[in-house]
Protein backbone atom coordinates (compact mmCIF):
# COMPACT_ATOMS: atom_id res chain seq x y z
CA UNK A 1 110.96 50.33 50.36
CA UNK A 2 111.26 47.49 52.92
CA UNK A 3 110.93 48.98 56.74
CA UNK A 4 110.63 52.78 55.39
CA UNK A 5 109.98 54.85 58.34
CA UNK A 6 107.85 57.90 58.70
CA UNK A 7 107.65 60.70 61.20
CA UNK A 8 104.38 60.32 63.60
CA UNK A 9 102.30 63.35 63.02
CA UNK A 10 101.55 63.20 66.95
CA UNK A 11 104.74 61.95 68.97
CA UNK A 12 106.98 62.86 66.13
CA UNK A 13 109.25 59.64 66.43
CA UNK A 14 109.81 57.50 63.50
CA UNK A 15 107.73 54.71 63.29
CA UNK A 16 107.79 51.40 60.23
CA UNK A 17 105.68 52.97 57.53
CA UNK A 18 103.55 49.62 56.91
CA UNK A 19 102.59 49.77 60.81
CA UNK A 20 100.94 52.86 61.00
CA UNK A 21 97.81 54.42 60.62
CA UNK A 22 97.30 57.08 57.65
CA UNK A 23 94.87 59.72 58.05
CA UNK A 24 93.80 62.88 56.06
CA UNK A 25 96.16 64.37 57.67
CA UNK A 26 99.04 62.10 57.88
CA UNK A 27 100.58 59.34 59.42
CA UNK A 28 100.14 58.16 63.30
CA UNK A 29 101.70 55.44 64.51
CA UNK A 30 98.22 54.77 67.19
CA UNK A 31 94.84 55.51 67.30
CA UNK A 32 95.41 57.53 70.44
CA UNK A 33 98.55 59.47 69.14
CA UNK A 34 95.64 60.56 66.56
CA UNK A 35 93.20 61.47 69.04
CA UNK A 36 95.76 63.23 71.16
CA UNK A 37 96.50 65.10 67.75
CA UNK A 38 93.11 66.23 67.27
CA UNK A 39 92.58 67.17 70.65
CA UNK A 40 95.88 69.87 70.34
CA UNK A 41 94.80 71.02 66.99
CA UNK A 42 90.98 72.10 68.60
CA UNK A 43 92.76 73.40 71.56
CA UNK A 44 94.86 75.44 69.63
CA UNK A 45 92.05 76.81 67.04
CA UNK A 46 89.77 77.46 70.22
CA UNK A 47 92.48 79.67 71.56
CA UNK A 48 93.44 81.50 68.00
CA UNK A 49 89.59 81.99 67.90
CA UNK A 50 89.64 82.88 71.52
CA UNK A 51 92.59 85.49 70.73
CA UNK A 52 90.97 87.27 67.99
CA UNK A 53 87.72 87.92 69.99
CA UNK A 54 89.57 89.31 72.32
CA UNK A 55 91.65 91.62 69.76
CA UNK A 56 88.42 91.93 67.74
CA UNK A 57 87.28 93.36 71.08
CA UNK A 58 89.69 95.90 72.10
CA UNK A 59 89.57 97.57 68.32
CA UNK A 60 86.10 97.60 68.79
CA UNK A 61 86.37 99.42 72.34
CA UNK A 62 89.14 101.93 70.76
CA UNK A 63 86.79 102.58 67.93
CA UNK A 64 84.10 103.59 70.33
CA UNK A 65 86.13 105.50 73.06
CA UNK A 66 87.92 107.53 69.73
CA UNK A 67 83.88 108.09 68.30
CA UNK A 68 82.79 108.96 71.84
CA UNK A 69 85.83 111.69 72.36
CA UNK A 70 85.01 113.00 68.42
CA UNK A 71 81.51 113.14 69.58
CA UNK A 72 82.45 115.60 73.15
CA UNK A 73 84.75 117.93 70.93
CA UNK A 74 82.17 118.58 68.25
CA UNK A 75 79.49 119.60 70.88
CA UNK A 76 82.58 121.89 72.96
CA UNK A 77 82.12 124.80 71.86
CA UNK A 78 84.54 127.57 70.40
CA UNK A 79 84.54 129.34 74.07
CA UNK A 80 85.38 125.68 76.03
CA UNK A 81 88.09 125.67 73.50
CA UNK A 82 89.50 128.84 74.22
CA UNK A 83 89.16 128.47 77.77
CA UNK A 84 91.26 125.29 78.00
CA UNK A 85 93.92 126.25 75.49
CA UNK A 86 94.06 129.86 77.83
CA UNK A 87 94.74 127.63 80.86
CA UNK A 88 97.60 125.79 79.16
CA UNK A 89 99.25 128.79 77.82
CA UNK A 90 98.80 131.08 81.46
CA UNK A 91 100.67 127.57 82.45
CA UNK A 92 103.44 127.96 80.25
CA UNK A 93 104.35 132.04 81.11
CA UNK A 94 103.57 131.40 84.72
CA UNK A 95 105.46 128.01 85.22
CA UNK A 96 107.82 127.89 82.62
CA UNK A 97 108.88 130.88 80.30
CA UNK A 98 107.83 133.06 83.43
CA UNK A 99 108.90 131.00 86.35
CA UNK A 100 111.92 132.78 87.95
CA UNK A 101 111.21 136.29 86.50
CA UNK A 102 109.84 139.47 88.84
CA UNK A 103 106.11 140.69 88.16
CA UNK A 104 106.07 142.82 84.74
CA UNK A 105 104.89 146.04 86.17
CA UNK A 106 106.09 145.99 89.52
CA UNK A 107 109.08 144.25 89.91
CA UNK A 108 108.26 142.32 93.12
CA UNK A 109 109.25 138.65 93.50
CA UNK A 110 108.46 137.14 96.40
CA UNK A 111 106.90 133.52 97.50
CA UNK A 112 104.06 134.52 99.70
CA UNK A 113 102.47 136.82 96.36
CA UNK A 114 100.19 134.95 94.19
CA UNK A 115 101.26 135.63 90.15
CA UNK A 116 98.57 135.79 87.76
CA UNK A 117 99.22 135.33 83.69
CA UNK A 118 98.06 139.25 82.99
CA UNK A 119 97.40 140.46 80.10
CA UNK A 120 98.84 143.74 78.79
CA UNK A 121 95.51 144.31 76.62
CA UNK A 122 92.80 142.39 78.17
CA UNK A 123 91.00 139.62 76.74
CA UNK A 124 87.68 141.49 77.13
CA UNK A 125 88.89 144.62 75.25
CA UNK A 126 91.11 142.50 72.91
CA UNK A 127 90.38 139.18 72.67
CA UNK A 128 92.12 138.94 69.58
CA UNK A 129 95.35 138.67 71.70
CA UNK A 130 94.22 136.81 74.44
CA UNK A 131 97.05 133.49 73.53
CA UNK A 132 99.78 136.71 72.07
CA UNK A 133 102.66 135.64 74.25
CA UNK A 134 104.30 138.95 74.11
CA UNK A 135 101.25 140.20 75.17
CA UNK A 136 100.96 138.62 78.36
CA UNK A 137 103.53 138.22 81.53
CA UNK A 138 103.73 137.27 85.10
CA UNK A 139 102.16 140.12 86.97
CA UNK A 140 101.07 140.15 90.82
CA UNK A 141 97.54 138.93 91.18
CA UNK A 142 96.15 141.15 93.97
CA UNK A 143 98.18 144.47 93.62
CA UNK A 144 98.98 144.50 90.00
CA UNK A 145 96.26 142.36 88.01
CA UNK A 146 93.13 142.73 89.83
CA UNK A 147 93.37 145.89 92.37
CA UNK A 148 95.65 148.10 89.76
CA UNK A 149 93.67 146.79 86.90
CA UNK A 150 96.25 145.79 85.29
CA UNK A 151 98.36 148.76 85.78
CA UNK A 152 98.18 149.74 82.10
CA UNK A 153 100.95 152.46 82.64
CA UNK A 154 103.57 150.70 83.80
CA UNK A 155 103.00 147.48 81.52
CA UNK A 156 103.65 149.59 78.37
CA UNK A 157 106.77 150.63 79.80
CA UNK A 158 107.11 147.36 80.14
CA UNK A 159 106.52 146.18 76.95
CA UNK A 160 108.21 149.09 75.05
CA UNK A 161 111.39 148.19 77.27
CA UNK A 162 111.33 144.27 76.64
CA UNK A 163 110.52 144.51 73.09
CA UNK A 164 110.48 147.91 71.07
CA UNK A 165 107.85 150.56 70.69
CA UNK A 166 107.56 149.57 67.42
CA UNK A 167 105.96 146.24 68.71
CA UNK A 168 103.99 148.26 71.73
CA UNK A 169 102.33 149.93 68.74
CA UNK A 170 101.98 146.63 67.11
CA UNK A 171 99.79 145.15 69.71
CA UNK A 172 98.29 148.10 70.29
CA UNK A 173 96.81 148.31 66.59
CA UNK A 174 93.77 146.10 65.10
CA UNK A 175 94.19 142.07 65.19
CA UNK A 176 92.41 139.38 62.90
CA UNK A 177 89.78 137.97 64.40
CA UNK A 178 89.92 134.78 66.49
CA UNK A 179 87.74 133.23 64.26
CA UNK A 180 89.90 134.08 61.42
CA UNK A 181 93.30 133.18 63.20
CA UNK A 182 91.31 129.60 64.03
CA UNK A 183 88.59 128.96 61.79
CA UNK A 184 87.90 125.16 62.75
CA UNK A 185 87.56 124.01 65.94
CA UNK A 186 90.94 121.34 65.34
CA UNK A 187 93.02 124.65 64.69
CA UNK A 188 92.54 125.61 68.13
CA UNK A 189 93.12 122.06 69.60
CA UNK A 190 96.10 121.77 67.54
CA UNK A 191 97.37 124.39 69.46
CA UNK A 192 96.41 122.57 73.10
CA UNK A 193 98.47 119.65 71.97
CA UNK A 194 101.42 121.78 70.91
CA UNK A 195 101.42 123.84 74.75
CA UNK A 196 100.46 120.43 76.53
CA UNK A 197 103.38 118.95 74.97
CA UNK A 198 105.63 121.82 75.49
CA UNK A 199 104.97 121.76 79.84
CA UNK A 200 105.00 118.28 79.71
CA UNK A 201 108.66 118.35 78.21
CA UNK A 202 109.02 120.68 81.09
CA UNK A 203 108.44 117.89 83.71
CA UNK A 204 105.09 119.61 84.58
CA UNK A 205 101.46 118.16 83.93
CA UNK A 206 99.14 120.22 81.64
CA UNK A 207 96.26 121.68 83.75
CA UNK A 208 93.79 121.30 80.75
């Protein structure tokens, strides 16, 4: 058709068909319009080429940081496991279910005493209920937990009072194994995510 006019691939404005130039690509209506063309087209492949090296990059980073984390926990061993998930839950009876209550066996609250997380059978004669929550309460560090030993006496009152002598017989009976109650090292971290989650939906920040 007579004076037809096609879009320039460059400038986009319509142009007289028979006056322009038709390349592989389309129509221009100058040679520069096509070499300003070309020039876009490289810039813009350089920088989608740029932009997945750089996301190629950062995958290949969070690959390695996840393999070199996978790598620490499977030479932790089963006691640096227990350790940090006791931290987290002495957090959550001191700090949180804990916080406002008197010491278990004594019945003193006052700022200037240090609390401790005791345990009413201790992890060396029980570990088997070293992470029991009903087996361990906010007890005076000095007087109670360390000096009184514990004061074994007046924590089963304690615990008979709070919750039943049938449970006070209960923990004082035989207990699976730790190794039994976690037998994979991801057992017991699944357990550190749970408690770290719990204190920090408590507005606290885990200490392990």
């Amino acid at each position: 058709m007579a004076n037809a006019k096609r879009k320039c691939c460059g400038c986009k404005q319509r142009f007289t068909t028979e006056t322009m130039l038709k390349m592989p690509v389309g129509y221009f209506h100058s040679i520069d319009c096509s070499y300003k063309y070309a020039r876009l087209q490289q810039d813009k492949a350089r920088a989608k080429q740029a932009a997945k090296a750089k996301r190629d990059k950062a995958e290949g980073e969070k690959v390695a940081r996840a393999k070199h984390r996978e790598d620490k926990e499977r030479i932790k061993t089963i006691k640096e496991w227990y350790d940090q998930l006791q931290k987290l839950v002495n957090q959550y009876v001191l700090h949180i279910r804990d916080k406002d209550k008197p010491c278990c066996t004594c019945g003193k609250s006052l700022e200037s005493v240090k609390y401790d997380a005791g345990h009413y059978r201790s992890r060396g004669s029980c570990p088997e209920l070293r992470f029991e929550l009903t087996n361990i309460h906010k007890q005076c560090s000095m007087n109670c937990n360390v000096i009184g030993s514990g004061m074994r006496a007046e924590y089963r009152e304690f615990i008979a009072a709070k919750y039943g002598d049938n449970h006070l017989e209960w923990l004082d009976s035989k207990h699976e194994l730790l190794k039994e109650k976690f037998p994979h090292y991801l057992n017991v971290k699944s357990e550190i995510v749970r408690y770290r989650k719990l204190i920090r939906e408590n507005d606290l920040k885990p200490v392990a």
